[in-house]
Protein backbone atom coordinates (compact mmCIF):
# COMPACT_ATOMS: atom_id res chain seq x y z
CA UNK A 1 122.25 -139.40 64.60
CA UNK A 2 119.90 -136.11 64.93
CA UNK A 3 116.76 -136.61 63.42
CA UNK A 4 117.39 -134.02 60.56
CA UNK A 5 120.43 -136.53 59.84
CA UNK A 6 118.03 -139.56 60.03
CA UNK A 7 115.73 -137.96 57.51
CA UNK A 8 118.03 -136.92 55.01
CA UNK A 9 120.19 -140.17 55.11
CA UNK A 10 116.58 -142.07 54.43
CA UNK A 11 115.67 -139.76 51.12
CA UNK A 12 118.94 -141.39 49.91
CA UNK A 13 119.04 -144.54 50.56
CA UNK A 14 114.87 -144.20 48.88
CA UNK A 15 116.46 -142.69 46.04
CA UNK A 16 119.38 -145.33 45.52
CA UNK A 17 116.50 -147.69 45.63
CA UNK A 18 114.33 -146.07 43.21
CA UNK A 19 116.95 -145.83 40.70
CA UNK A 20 117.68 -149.00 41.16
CA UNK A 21 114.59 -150.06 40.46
CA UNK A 22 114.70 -148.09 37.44
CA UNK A 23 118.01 -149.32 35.59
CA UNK A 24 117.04 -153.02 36.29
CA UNK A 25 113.64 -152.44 34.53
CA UNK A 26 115.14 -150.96 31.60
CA UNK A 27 117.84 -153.63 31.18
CA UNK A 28 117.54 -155.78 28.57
CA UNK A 29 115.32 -159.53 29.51
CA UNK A 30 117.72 -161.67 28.90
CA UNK A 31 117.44 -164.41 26.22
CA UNK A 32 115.75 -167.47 27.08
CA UNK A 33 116.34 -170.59 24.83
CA UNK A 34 114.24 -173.67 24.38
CA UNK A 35 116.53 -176.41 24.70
CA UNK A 36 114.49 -179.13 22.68
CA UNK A 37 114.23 -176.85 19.73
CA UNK A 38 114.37 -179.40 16.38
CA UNK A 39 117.44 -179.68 14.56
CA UNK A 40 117.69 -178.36 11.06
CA UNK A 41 118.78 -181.40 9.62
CA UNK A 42 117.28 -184.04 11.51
CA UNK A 43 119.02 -187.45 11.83
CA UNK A 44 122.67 -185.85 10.48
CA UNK A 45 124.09 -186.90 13.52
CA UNK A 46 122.88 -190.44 13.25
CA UNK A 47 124.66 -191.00 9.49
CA UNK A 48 127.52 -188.84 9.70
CA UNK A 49 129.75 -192.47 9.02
CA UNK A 50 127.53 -192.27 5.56
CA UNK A 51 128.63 -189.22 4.22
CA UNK A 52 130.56 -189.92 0.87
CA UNK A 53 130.65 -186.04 -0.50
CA UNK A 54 130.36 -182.54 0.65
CA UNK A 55 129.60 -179.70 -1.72
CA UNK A 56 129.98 -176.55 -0.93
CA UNK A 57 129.69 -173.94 -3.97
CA UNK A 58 129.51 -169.74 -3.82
CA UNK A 59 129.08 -167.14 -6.50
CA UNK A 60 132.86 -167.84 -7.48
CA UNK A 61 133.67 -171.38 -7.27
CA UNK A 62 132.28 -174.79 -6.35
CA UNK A 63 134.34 -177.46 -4.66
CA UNK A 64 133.82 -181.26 -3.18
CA UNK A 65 135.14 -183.12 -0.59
CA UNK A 66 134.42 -186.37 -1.48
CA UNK A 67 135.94 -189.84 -0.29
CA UNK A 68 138.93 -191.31 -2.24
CA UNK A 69 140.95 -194.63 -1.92
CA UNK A 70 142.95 -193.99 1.50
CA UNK A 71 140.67 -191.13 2.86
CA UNK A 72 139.67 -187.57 1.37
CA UNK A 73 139.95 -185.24 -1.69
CA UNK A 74 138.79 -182.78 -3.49
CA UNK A 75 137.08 -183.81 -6.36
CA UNK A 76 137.88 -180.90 -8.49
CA UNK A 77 141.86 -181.04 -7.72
CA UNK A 78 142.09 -184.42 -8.93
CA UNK A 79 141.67 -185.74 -5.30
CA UNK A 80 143.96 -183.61 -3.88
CA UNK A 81 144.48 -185.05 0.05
CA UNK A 82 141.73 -182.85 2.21
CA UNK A 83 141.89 -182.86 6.03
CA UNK A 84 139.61 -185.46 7.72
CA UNK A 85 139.63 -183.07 10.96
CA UNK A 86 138.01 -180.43 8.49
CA UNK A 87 136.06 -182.78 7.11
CA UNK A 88 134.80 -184.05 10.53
CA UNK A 89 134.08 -180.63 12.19
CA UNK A 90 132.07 -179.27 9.33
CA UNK A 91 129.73 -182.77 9.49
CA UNK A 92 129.93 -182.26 13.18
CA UNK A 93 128.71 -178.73 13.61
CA UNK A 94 126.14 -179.27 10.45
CA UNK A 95 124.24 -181.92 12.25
CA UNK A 96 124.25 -179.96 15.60
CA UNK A 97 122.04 -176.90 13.85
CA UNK A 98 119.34 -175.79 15.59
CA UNK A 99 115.86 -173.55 14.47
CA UNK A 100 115.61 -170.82 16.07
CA UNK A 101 113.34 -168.16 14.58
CA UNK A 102 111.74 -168.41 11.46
CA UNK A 103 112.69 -164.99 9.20
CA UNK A 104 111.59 -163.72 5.69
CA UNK A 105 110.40 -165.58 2.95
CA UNK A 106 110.95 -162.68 0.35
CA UNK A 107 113.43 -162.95 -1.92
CA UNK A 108 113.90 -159.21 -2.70
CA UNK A 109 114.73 -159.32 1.15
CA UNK A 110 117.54 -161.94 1.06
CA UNK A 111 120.51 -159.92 0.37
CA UNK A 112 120.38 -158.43 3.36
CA UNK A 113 121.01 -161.52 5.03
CA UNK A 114 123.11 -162.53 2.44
CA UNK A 115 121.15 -165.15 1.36
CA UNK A 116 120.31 -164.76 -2.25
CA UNK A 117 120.81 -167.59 -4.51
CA UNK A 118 124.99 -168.66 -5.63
CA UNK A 119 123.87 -168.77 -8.94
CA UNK A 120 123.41 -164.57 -8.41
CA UNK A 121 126.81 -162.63 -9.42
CA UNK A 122 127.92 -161.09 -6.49
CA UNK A 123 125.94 -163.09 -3.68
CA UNK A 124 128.05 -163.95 -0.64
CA UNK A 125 125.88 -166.89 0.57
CA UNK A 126 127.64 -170.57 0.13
CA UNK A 127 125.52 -173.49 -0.54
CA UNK A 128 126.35 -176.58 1.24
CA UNK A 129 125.04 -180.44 0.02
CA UNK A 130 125.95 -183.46 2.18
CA UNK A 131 125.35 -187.05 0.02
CA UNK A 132 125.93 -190.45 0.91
CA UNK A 133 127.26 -192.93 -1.42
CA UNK A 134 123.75 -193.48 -3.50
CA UNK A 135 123.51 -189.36 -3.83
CA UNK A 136 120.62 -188.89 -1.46
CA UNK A 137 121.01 -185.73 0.26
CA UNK A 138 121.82 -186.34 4.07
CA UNK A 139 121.98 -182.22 4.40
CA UNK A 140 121.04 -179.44 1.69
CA UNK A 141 120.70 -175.67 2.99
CA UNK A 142 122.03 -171.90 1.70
CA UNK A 143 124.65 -170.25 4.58
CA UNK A 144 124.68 -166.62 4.78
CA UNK A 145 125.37 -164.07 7.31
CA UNK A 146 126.38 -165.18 10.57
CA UNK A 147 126.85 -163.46 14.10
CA UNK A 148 129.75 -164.90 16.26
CA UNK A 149 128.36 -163.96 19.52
CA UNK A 150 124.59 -163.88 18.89
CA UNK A 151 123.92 -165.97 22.21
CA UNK A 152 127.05 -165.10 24.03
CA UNK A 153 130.93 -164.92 23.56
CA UNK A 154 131.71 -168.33 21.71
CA UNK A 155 127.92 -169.47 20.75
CA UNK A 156 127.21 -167.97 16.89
CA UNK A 157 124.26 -168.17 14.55
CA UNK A 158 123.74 -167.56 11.26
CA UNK A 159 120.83 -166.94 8.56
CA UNK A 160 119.99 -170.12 6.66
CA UNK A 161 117.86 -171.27 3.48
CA UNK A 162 117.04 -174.45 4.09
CA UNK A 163 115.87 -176.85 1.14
CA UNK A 164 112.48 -177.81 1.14
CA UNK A 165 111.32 -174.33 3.19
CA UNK A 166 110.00 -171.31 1.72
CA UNK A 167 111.03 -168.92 4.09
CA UNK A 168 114.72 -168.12 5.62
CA UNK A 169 115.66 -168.84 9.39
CA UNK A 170 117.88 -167.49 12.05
CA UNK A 171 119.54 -170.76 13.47
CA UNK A 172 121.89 -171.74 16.09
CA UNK A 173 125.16 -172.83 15.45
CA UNK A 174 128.28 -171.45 13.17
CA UNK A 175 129.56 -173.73 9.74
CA UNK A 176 133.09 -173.72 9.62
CA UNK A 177 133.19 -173.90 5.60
CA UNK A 178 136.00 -171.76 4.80
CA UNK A 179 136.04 -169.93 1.53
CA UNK A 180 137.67 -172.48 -0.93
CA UNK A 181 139.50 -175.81 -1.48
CA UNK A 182 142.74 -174.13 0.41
CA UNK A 183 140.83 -174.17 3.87
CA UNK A 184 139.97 -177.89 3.63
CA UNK A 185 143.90 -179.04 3.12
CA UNK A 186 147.15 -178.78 4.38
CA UNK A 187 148.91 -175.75 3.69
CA UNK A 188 152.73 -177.09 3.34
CA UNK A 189 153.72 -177.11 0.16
CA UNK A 190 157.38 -177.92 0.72
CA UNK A 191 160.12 -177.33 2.77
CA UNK A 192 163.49 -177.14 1.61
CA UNK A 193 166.49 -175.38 3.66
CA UNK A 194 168.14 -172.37 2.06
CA UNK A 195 171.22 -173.88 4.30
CA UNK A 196 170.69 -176.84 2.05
CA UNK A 197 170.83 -174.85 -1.18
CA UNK A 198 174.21 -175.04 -3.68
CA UNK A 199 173.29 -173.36 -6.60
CA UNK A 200 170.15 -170.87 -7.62
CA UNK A 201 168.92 -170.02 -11.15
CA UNK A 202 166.43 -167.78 -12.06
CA UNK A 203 165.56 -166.78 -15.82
CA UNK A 204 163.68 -163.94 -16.66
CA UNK A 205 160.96 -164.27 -19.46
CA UNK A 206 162.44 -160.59 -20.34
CA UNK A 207 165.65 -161.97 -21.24
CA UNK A 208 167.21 -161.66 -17.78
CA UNK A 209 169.37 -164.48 -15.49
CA UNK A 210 170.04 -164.78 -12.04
CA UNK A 211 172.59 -167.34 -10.42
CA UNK A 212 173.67 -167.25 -6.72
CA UNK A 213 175.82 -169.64 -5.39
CA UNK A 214 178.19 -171.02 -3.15
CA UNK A 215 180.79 -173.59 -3.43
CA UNK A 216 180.63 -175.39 0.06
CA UNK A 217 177.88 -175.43 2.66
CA UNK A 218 179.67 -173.94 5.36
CA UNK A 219 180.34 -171.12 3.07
CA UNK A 220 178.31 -168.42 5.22
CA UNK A 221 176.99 -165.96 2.12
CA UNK A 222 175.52 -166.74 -1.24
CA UNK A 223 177.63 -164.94 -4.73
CA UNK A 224 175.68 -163.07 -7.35
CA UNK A 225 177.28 -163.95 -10.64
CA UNK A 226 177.13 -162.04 -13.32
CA UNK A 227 177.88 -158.68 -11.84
CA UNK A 228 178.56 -155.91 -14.72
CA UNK A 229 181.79 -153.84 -14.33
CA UNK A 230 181.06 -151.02 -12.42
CA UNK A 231 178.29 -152.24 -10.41
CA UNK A 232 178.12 -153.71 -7.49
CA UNK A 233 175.96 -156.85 -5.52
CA UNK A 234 173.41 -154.80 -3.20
CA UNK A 235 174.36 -156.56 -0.21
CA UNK A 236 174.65 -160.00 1.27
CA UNK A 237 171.44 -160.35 2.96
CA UNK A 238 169.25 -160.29 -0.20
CA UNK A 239 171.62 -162.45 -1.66
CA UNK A 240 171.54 -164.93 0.92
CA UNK A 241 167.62 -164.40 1.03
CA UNK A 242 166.93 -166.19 -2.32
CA UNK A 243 167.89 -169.61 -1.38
CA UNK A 244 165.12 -169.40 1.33
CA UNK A 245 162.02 -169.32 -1.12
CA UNK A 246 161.32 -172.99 -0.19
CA UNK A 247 161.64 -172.79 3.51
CA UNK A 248 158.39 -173.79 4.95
CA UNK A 249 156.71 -173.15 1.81
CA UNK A 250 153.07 -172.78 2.28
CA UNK A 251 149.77 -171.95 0.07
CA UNK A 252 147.32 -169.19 -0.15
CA UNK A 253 145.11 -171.26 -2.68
CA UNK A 254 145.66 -173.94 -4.99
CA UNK A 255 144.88 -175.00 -8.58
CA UNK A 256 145.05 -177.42 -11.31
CA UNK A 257 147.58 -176.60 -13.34
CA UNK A 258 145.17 -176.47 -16.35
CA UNK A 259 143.27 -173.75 -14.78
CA UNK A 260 145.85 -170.99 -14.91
CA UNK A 261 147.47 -169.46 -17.93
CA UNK A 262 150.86 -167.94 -16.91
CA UNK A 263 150.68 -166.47 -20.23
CA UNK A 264 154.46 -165.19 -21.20
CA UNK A 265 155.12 -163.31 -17.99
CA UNK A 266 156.90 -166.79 -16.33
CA UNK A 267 160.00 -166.69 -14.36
CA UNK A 268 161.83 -170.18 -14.78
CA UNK A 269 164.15 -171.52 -11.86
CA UNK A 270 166.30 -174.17 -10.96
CA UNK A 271 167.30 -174.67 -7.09
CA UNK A 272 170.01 -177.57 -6.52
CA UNK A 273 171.03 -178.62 -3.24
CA UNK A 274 174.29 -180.23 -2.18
CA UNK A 275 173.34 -183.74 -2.38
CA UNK A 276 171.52 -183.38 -5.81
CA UNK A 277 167.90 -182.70 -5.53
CA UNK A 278 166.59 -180.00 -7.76
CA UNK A 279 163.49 -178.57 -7.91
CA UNK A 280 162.31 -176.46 -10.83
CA UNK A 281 160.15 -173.62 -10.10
CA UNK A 282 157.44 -171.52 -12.67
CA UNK A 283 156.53 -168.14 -11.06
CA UNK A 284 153.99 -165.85 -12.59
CA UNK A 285 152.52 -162.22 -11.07
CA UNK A 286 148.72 -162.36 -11.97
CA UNK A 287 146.17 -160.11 -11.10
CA UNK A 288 148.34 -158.55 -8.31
CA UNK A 289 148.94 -162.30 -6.71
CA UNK A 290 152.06 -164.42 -7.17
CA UNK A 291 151.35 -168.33 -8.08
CA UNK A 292 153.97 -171.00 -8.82
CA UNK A 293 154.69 -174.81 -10.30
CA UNK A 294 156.96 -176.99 -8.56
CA UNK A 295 158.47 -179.63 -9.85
CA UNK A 296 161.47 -181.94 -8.69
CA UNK A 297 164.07 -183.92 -9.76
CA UNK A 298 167.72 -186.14 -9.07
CA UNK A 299 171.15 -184.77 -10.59
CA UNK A 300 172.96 -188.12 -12.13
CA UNK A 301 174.46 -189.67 -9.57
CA UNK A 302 172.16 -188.69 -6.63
CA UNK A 303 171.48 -191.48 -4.11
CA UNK A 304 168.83 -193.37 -3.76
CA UNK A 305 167.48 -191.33 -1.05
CA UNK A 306 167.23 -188.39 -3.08
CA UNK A 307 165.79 -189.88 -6.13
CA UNK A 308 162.96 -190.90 -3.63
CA UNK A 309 162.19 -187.61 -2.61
CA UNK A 310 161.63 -185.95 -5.98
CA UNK A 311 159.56 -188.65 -7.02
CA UNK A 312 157.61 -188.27 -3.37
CA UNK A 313 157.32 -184.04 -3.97
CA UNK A 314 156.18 -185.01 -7.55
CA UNK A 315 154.00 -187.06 -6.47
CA UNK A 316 152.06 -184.47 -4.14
CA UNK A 317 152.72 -181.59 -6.15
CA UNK A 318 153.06 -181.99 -10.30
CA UNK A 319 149.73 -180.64 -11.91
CA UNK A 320 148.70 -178.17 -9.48
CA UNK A 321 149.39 -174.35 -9.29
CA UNK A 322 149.90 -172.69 -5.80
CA UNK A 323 149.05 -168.82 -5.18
CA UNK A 324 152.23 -167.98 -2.56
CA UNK A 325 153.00 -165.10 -0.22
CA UNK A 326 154.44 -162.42 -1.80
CA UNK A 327 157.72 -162.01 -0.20
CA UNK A 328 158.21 -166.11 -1.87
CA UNK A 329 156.84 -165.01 -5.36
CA UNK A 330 159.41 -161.85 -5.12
CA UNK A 331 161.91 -164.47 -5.04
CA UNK A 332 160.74 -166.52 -7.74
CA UNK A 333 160.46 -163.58 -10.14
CA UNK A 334 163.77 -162.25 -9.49
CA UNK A 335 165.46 -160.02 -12.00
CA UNK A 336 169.50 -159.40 -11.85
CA UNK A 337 169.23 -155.90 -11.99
CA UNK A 338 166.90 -156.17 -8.40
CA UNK A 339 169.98 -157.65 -7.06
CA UNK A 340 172.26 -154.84 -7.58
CA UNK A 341 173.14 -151.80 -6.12
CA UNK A 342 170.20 -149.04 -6.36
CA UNK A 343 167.34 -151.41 -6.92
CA UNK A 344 165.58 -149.71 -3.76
CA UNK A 345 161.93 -151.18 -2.93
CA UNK A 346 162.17 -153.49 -6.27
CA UNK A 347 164.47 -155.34 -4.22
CA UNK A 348 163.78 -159.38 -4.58
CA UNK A 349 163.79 -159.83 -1.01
């Protein structure tokens, strides 16, 4: 190597270096955590076998989880079953809160961390009460914005008011709260084959009626009755379509009956399956969502078998409304004419 060589490869390899220098002083310290920072709620973890209720309420709606007779419910659903493994993360990842930096106390401030009171129209925070049995609050604290990866793919925080505190925190840890009843149970509502399905009714609250049957069940297609002269059925796959609405039936949301007025827009059916179970559906379009009642019951002269099941489904099901997929409620609020030739996108399935 000549020494004009020499000298030129050594400005480079002092100018890698340099720059070098330069782009790991500029980078970003990273983020050094205490370890033995305190936990919000201190002691959580030690009486998480005393927890009788969880509360969680937003701007919209307040719910409990509270313990029932052979496990959990929610309190405002009559005890409707609630998931224990819901129930048991939310305690779990409550307790395991941690302060991290201590934010404003200015309440003109809070909606920008979504933190302003539930009681506020509009606020998106959620307000979260653990109680034992007695009603002394084991956990009490307002949840409002949270960042997924604030530490790191797959370690959150989130902006808290805690109860008791004046000012607002930044702590670590995510609350898996959901946002309502439906994301604390199961979401099956029922499942009933379409392959299982003899006979369909569905009557229109403007007058209209829909029946598609078959006689056997190794018929392969479904027959539109009713069909005026001239027209014709618009094919065999919507036909065969209806008898599906209870296939893996499963919620959006759920309420007591009592709660929603299906006013005089309901669609009454009747589905009856070969061995004589029949379950009677209500089907209403509100506010751009589709929600139904279920109800079963035994043909005379169904077995014993099947006389169990409706009672089981009634059981689980009678007094509650569910909000359903729209491609089910489509099905439910079938009209005759939708069935026919020409219906184009007002097709019921």
């Amino acid at each position: 190597m000549t020494p004009r060589s020499l000298l030129v490869f050594s400005a480079v390899t002092i100018g890698l270096v340099v720059a070098a220098a330069i782009s790991i002083a500029n980078r970003p310290a990273a983020t050094v955590i205490p370890k033995d920072r305190p936990f919000v709620f201190d002691g959580l973890g030690d009486q998480l076998n005393n927890a009788f209720s969880v509360e969680i309420q937003t701007a919209e709606r307040k719910f409990t989880i509270q313990r029932v007779a052979d496990g959990w419910g929610v309190a405002e659903l009559k005890g409707y079953p609630a998931s224990f493994d819901k129930l048991k993360t939310v305690l779990v990842e409550l307790s395991q809160l941690r302060y991290l930096e201590p934010k404003t106390a200015d309440p003109a401030r809070f909606d920008r961390l979504e933190l302003r009171d539930v009681t506020v129209k509009g606020a998106k925070s959620k307000k979260v009460t653990v109680k034992d049995k007695a009603g002394k609050p084991l956990a009490d604290g307002l949840i409002g914005k949270r960042n997924e990866d604030l530490f790191g793919t797959g370690k959150g925080g989130v902006y808290m008011r805690i109860a008791g505190k004046k000012e607002s925190w930044l702590v670590e840890g995510i609350v898996s709260t959901g946002d309502g009843p439906a994301d604390w149970v199961s979401k099956k509502i029922l499942d009933i084959s379409g392959g299982a399905v003899k006979r369909l009714e569905i009557v229109s609250p403007k007058g209209g009626h829909v029946a598609v049957s078959r006689k056997a069940a190794t018929d392969q297609h479904f027959t539109l009755e009713d069909i005026p002269a001239g027209k014709r059925q618009r094919g065999e796959w919507e036909t065969d379509q209806m008898p599906k609405a209870f296939e893996n039936l499963e919620l959006i949301d759920l309420k007591r009956a009592d709660e929603v007025d299906f006013g005089t827009g309901t669609y009454k059916g009747s589905f009856t399956t070969f061995d004589g179970l029949v379950i009677k559906s209500e089907a209403a379009k509100l506010d751009k969502k589709y929600w139904v009642r279920l109800a079963a019951s035994a043909v005379d002269g169904a077995d014993e078998t099947t006389k169990k099941r409706a009672k089981s489904i009634n059981d689980q099901l009678v007094g509650y409304v569910y909000e359903i997929k729209e491609e089910v409620g489509k099905k439910l609020a079938c009209e005759h004419v939708n069935l026919l030739e020409g219906a184009g996108v007002k097709a019921c399935a």
